[in-house]
C-alpha atoms as a PDB file:
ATOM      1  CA  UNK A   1      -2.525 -13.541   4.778  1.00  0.00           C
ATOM      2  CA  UNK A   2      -0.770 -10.727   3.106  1.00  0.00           C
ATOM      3  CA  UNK A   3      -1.595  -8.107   0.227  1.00  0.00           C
ATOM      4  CA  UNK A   4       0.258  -6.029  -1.886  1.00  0.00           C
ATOM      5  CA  UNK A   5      -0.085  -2.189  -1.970  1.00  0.00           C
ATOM      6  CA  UNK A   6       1.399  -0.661  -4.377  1.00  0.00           C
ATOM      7  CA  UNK A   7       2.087   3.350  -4.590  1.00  0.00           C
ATOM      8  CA  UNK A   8       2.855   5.845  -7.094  1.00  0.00           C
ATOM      9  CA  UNK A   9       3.197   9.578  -7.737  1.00  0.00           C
ATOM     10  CA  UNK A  10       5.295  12.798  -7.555  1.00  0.00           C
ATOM     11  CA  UNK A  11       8.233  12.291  -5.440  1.00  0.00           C
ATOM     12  CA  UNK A  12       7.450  14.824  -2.073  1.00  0.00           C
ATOM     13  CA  UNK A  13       8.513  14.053   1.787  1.00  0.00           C
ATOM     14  CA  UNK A  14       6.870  11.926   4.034  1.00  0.00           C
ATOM     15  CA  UNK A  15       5.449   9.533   1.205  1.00  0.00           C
ATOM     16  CA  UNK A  16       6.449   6.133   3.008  1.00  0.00           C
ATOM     17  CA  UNK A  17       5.931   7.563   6.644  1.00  0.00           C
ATOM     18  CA  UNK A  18       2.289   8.500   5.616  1.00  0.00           C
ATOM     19  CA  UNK A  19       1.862   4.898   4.339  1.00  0.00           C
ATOM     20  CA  UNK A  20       3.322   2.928   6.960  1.00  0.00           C
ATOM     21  CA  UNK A  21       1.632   5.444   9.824  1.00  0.00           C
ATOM     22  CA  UNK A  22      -1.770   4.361   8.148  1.00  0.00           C
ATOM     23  CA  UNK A  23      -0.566   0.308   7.973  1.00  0.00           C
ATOM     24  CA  UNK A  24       0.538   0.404  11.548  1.00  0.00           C
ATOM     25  CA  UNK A  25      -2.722   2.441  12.580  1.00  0.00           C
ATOM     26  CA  UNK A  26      -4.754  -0.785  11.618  1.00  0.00           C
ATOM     27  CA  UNK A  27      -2.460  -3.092  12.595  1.00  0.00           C
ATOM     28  CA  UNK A  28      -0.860  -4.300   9.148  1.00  0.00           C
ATOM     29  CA  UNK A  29       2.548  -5.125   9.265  1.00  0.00           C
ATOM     30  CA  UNK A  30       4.512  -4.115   6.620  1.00  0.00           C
ATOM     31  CA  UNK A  31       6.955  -7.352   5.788  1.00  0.00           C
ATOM     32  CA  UNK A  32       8.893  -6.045   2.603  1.00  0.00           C
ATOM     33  CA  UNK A  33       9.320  -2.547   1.089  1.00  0.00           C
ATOM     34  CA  UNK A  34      10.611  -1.692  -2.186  1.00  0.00           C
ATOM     35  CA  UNK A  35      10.648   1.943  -3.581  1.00  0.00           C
ATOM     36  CA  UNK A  36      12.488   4.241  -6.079  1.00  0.00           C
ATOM     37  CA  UNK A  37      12.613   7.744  -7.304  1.00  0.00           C
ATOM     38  CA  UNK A  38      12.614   7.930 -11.170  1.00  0.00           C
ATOM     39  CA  UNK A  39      13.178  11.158 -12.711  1.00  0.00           C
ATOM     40  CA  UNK A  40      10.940  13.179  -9.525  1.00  0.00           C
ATOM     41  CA  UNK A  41       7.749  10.369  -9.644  1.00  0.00           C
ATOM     42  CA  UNK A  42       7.745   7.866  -6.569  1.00  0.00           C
ATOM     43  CA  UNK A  43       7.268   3.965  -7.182  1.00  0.00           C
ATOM     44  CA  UNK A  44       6.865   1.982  -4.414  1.00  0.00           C
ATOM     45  CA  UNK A  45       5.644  -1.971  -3.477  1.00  0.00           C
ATOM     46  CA  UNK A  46       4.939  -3.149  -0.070  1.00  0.00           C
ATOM     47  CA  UNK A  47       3.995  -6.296   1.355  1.00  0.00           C
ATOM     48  CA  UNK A  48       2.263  -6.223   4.437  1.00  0.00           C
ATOM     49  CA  UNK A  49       0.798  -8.735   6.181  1.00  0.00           C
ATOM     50  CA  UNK A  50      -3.508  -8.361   6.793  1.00  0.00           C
ATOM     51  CA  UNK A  51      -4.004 -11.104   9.689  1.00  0.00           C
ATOM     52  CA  UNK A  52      -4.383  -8.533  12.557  1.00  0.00           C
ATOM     53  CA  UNK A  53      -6.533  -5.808  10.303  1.00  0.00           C
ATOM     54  CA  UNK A  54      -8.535  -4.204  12.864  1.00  0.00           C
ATOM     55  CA  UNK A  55     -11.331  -3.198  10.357  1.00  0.00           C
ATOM     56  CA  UNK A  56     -12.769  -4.931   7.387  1.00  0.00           C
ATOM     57  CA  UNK A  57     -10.179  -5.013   4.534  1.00  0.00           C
ATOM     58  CA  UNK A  58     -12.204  -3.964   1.571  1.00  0.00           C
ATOM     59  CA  UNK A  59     -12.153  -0.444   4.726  1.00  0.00           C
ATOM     60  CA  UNK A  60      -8.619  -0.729   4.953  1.00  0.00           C
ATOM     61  CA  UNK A  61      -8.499  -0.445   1.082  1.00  0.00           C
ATOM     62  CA  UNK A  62     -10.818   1.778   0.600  1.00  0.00           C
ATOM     63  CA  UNK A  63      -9.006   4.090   3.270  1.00  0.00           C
ATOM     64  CA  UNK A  64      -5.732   3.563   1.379  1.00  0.00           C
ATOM     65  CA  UNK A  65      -7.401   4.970  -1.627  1.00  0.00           C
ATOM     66  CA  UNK A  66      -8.652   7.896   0.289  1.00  0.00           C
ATOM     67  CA  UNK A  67      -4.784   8.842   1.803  1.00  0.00           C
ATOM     68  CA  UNK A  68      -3.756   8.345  -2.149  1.00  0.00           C
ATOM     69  CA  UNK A  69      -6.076  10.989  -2.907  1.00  0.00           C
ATOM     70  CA  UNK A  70      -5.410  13.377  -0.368  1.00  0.00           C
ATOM     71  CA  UNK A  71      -1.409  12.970  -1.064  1.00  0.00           C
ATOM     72  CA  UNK A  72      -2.248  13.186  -5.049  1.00  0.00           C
ATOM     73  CA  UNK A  73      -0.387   9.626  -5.452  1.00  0.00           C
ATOM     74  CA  UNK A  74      -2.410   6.683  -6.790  1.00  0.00           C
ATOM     75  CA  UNK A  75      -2.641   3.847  -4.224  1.00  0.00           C
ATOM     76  CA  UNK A  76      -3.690   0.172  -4.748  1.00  0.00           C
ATOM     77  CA  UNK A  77      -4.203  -2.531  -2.489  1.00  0.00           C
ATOM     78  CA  UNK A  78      -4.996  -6.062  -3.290  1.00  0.00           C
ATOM     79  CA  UNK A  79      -5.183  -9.634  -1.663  1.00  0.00           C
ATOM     80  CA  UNK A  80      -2.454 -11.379  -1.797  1.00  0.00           C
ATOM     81  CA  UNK A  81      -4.444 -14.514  -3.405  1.00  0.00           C
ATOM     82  CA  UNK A  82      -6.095 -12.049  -5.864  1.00  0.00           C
ATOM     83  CA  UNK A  83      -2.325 -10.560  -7.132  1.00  0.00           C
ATOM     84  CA  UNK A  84      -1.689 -13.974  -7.566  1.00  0.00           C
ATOM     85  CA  UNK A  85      -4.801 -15.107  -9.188  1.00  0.00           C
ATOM     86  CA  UNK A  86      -3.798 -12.963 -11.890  1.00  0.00           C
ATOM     87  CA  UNK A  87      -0.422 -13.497 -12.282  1.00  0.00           C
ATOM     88  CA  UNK A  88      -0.539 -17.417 -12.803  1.00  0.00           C
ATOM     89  CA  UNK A  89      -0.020 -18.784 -16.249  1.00  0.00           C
END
């Protein structure tokens, strides 16, 4: 199973390192990465994959929301079948 985690904020260093450390800490595996800079603000999309979590996911999310907040950067993660739930015609 995968989810999507998406990121966004002011543009500083160590933005995807600080999200990737935290992935790899739980043992998420980041499959696809897309980011951009856009006029100093930080967008970013990851993939990762959630079969190996090593805590509960709604943790794992809830700790992603608590590295958002101490970076000042807004960060989301959903379940894959949830992102997808609401995208469907």
């Amino acid at each position: 199973m995968n989810a999507i985690l998406s990121v966004v904020g002011k543009d500083t260093v160590g933005i995807l390192a600080a999200v990737a450390e935290k992935c790899s800490c739980h043992k998420a595996n980041v499959n696809d990465v897309k980011q951009t800079i856009i006029d100093n603000y930080f967008a970013m999309f990851m993939i990762i994959n959630i079969d190996n979590l090593n805590i509960e996911f709604n943790d794992f999310v809830d700790e992603m929301t608590e590295l958002g907040k101490a970076k000042n950067l807004e960060i989301h993660c959903m379940h894959e079948d949830i992102f997808n739930l609401m995208h469907k015609i």
